[in-house]
Protein backbone atom coordinates (compact mmCIF):
# COMPACT_ATOMS: atom_id res chain seq x y z
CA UNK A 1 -15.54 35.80 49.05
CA UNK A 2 -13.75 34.46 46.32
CA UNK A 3 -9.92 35.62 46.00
CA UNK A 4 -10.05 38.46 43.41
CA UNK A 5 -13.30 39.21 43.68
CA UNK A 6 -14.44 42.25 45.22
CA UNK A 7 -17.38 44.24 46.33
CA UNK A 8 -18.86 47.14 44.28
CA UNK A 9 -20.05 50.01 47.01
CA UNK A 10 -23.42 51.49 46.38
CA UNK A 11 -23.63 54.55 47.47
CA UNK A 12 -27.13 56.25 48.64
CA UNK A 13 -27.46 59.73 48.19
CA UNK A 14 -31.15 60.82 48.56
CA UNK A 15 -33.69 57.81 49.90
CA UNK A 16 -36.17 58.82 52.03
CA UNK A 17 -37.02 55.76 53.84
CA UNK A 18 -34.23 53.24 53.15
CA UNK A 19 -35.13 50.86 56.28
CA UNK A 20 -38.83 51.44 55.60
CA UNK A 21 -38.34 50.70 51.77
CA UNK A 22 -36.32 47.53 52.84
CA UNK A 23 -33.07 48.59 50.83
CA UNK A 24 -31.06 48.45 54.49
CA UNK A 25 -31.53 46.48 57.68
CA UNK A 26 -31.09 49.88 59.51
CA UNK A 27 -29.01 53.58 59.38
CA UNK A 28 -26.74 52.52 62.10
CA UNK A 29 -25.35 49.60 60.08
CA UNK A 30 -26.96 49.04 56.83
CA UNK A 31 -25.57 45.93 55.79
CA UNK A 32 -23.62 44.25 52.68
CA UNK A 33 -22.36 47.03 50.38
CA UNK A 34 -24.21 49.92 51.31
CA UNK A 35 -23.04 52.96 52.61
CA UNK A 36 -24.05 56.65 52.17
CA UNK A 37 -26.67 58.46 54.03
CA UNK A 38 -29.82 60.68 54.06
CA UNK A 39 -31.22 63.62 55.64
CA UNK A 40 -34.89 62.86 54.73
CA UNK A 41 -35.34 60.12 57.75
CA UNK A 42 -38.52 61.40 60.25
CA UNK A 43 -37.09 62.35 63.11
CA UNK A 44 -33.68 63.30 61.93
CA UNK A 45 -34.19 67.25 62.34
CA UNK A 46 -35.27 66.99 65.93
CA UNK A 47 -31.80 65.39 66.46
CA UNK A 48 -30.51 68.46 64.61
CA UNK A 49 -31.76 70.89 66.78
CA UNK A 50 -30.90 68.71 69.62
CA UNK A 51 -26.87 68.97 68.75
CA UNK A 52 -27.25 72.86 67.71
CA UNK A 53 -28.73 73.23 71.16
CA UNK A 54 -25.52 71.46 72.76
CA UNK A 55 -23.35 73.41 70.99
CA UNK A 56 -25.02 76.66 72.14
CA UNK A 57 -27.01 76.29 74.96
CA UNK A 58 -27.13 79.98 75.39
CA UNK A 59 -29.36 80.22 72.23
CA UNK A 60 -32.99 81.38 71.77
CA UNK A 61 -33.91 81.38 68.38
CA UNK A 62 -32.91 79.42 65.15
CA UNK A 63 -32.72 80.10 61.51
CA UNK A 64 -33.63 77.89 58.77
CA UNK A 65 -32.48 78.54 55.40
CA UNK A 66 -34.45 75.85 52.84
CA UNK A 67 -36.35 76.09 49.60
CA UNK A 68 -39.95 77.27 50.14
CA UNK A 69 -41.75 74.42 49.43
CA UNK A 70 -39.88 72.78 51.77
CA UNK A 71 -40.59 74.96 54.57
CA UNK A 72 -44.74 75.86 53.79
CA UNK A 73 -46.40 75.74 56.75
CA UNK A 74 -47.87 72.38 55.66
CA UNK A 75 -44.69 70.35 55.16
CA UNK A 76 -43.22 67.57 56.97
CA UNK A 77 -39.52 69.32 57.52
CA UNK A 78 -41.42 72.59 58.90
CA UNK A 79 -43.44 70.29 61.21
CA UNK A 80 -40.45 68.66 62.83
CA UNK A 81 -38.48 71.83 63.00
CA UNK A 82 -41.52 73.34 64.79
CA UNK A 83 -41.90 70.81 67.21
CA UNK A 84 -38.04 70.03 68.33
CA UNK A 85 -37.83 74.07 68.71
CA UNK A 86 -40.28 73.92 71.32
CA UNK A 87 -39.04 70.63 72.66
CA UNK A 88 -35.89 73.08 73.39
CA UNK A 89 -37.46 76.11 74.42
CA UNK A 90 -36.81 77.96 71.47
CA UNK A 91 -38.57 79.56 68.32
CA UNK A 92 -38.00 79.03 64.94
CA UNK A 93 -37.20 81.99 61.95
């Protein structure tokens, strides 16, 4: 890098699929400039439920509080909710 010069950040808010889009090389470390995140990556709300079931191992049931198009019975989000609940042995409201 030249002296002086400097990099401009960009900053993702919302992207869906950033490695699958090829705008990153991957979440973990996504290269150049880029920096940000997103909560729309497949897989991401099993990991969710995974860390809300360390923190209370005790629980039965979760709560989702979401838009309702987001959470028809159709959707992708209420899919993966539904499935890492039972992964963990518990039921979804």
């Amino acid at each position: 890098m030249k002296q002086g010069a400097f990099l401009l950040p960009i900053v993702m808010t919302i992207a869906p699929d950033p490695v699958g889009a090829g705008l990153v090389a991957s979440l973990a470390r996504p290269g150049g400039n880029v920096t940000g995140l997103t909560n729309l990556v497949p897989g991401l709300r099993q990991k969710y439920v995974e860390l809300l079931r360390e923190a209370l191992p005790s629980a039965s049931r979760i709560a989702v509080i979401a838009s309702p198009p987001n959470l028809s019975p159709d959707s992708q989000l209420r899919r993966e909710l539904d499935t890492a609940a039972k992964t963990f042995g518990l039921s979804l409201s």
